[in-house]
N, C-alpha and C. Protein backbone atom coordinates (compact mmCIF):
# COMPACT_ATOMS: atom_id res chain seq x y z
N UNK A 1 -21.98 35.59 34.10
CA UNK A 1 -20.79 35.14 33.40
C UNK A 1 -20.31 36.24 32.46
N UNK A 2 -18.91 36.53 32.08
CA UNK A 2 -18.65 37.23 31.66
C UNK A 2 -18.74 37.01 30.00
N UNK A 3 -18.18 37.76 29.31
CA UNK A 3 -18.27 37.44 27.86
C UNK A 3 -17.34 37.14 27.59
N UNK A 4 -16.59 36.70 26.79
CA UNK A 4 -15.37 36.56 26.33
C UNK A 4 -14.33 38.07 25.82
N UNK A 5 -13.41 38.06 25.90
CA UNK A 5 -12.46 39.34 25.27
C UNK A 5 -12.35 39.46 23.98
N UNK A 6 -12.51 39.70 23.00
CA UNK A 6 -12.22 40.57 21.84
C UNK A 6 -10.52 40.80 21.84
N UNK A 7 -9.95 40.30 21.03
CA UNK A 7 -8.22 41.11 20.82
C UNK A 7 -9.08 42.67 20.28
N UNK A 8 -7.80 43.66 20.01
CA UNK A 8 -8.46 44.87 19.95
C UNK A 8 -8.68 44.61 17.85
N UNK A 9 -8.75 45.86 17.67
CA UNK A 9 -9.58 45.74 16.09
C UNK A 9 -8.27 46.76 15.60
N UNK A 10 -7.77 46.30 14.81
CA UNK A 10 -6.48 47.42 14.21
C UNK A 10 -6.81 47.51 12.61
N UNK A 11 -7.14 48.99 12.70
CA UNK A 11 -7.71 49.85 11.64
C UNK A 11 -6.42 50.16 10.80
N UNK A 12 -7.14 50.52 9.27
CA UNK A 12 -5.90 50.85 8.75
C UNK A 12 -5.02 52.60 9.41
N UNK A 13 -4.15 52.53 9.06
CA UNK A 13 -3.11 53.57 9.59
C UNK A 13 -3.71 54.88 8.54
N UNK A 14 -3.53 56.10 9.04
CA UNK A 14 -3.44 57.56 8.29
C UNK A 14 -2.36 57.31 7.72
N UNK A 15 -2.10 58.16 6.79
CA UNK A 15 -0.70 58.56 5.98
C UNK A 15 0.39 59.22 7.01
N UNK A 16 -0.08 59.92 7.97
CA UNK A 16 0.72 60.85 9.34
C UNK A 16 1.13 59.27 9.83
N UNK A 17 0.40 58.63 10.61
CA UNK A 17 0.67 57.77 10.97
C UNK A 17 1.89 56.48 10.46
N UNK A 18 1.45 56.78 9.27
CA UNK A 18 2.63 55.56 8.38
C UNK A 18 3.79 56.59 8.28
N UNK A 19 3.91 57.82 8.37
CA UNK A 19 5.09 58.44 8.06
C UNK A 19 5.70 58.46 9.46
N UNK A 20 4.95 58.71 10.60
CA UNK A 20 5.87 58.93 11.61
C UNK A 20 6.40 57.84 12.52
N UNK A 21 5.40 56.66 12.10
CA UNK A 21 5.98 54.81 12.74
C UNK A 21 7.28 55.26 11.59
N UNK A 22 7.37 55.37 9.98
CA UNK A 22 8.87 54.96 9.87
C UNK A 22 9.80 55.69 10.52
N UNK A 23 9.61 56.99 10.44
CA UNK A 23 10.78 57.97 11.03
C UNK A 23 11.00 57.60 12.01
N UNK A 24 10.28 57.47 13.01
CA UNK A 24 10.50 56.82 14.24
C UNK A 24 10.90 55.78 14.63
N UNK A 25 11.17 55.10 13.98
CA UNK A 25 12.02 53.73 13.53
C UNK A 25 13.23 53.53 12.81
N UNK A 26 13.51 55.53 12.03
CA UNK A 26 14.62 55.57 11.34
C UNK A 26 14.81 54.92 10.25
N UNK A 27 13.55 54.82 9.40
CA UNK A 27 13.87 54.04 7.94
C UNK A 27 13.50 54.82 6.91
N UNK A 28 14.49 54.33 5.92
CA UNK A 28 13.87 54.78 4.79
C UNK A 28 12.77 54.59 4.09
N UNK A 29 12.25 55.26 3.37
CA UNK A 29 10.90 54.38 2.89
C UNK A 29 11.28 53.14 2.29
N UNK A 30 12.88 53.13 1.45
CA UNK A 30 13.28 51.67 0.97
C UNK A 30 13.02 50.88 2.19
N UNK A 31 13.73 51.32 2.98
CA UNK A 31 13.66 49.86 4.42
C UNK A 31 12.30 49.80 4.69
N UNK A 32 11.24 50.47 4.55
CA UNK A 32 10.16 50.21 5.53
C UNK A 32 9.34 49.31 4.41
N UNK A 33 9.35 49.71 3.02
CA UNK A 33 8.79 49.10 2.43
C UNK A 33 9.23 47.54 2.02
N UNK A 34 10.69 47.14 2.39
CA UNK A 34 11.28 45.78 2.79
C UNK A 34 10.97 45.23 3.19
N UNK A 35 10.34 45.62 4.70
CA UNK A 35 10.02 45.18 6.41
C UNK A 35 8.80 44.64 5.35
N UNK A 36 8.04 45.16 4.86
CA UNK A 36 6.59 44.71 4.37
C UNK A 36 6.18 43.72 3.13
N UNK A 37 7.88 43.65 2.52
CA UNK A 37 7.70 42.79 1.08
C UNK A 37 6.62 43.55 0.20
N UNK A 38 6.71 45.26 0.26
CA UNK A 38 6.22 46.14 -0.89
C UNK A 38 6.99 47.04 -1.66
N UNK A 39 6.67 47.53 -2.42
CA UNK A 39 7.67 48.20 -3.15
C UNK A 39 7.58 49.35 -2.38
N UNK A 40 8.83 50.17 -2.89
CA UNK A 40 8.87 51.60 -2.05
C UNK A 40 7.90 52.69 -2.59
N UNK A 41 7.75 52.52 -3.72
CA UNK A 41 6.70 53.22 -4.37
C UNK A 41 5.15 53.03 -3.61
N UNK A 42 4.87 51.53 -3.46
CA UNK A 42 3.69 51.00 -2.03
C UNK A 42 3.60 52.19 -0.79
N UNK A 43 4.88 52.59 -0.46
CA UNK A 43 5.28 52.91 0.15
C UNK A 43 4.94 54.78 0.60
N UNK A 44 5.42 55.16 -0.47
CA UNK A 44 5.08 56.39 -0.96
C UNK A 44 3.78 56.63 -0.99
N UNK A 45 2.97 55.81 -1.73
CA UNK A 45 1.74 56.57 -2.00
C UNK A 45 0.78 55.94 -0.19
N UNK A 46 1.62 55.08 0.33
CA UNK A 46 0.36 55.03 1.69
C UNK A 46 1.04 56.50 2.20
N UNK A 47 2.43 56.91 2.66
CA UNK A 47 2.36 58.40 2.97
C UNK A 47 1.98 59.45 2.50
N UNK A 48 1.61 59.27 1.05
CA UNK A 48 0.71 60.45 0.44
C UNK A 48 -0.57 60.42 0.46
N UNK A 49 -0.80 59.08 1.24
CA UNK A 49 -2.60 59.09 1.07
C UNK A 49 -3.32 58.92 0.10
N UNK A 50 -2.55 58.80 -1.04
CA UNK A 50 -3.49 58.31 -2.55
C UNK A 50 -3.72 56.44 -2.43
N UNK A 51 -3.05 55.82 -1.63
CA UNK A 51 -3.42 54.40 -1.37
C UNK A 51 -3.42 53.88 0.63
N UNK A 52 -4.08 53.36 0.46
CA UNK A 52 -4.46 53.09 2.28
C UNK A 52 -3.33 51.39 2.52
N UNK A 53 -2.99 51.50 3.43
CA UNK A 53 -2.13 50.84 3.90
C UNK A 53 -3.02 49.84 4.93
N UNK A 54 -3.13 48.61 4.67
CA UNK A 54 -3.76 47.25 4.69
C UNK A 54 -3.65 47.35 6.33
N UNK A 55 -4.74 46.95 7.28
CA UNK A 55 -4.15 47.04 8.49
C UNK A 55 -3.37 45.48 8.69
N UNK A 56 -3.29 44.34 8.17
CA UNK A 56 -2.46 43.87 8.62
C UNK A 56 -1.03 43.75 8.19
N UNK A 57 -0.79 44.30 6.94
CA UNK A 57 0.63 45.19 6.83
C UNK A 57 1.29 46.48 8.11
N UNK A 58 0.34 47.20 8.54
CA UNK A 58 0.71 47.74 9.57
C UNK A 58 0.72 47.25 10.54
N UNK A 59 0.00 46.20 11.14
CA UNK A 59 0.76 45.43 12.27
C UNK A 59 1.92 44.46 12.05
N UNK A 60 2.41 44.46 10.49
CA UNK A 60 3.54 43.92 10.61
C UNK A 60 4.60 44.55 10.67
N UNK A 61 4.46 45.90 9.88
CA UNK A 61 5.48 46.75 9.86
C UNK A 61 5.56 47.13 11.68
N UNK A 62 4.44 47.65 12.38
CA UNK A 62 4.99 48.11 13.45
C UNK A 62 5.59 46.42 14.69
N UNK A 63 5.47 45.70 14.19
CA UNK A 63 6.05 44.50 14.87
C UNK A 63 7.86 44.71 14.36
N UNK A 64 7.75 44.41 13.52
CA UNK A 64 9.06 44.15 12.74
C UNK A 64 10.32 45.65 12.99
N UNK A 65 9.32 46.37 12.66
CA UNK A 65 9.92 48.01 12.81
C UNK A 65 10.90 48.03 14.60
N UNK A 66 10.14 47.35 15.58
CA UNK A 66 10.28 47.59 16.84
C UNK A 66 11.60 46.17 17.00
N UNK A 67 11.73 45.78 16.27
CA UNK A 67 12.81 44.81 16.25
C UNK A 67 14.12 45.03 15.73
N UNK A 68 15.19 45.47 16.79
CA UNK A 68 16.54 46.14 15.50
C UNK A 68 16.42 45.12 14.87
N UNK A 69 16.99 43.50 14.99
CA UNK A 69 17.65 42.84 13.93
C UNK A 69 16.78 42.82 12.54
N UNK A 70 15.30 42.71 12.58
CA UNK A 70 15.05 42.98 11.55
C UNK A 70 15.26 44.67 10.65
N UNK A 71 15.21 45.72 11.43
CA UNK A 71 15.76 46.60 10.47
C UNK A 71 17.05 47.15 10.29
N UNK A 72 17.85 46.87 11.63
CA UNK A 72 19.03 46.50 11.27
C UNK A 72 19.94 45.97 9.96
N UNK A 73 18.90 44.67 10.03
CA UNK A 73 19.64 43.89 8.71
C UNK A 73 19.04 44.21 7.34
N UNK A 74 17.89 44.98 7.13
CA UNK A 74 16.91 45.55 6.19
C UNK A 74 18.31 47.00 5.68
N UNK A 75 18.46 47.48 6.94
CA UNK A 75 19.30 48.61 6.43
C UNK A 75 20.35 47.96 6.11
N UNK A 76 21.21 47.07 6.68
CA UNK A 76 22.23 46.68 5.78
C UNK A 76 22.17 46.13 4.22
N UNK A 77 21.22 45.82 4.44
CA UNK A 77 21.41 45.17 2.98
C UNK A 77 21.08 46.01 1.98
N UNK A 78 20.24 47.04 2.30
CA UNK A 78 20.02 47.89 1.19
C UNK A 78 21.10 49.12 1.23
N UNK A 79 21.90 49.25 2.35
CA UNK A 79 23.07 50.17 2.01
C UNK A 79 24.37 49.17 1.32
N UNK A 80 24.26 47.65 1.22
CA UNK A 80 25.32 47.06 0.81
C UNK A 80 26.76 46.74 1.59
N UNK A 81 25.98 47.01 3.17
CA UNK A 81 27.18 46.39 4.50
C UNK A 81 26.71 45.27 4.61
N UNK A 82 25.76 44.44 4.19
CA UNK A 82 25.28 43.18 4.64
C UNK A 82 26.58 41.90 3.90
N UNK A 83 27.35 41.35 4.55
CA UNK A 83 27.92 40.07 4.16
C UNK A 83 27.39 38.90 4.37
């Protein structure tokens, strides 16, 4: 009999890693740190590596990130096109 499956294990992210999911997603650190309900400053220091970025914040950011309407509407509202 087999064993059962395991979902996989999602580690926290490098600082490379958190910088190039946002770019690659085209956000600012304001928007990315939105997507996450952290401050942008949160934000900053997981790309500088002085604070580690929670792995289940990074599976939300890269969920959410891969969704225009959510950063779509993240960028609108923080450029002030959102009605």
């Amino acid at each position: 009999m087999l064993a059962p499956s395991r979902p996989p294990v999602v580690l926290n992210p490098t600082p490379e890693q958190v910088r190039a999911a946002r770019t690659a997603a085209g956000l600012s650190t304001a928007a990315a740190s939105a997507l996450v309900h952290r401050t942008q400053r949160n934000w900053q220091q997981w790309e500088a590596g002085t604070r580690s970025m929670d792995a289940a914040l990074w599976e939300l950011f890269t969920i959410k990130s891969r969704s225009e309407s959510w950063s779509g509407l993240v960028n609108r509202v923080l450029n002030g096109t959102y009605e």
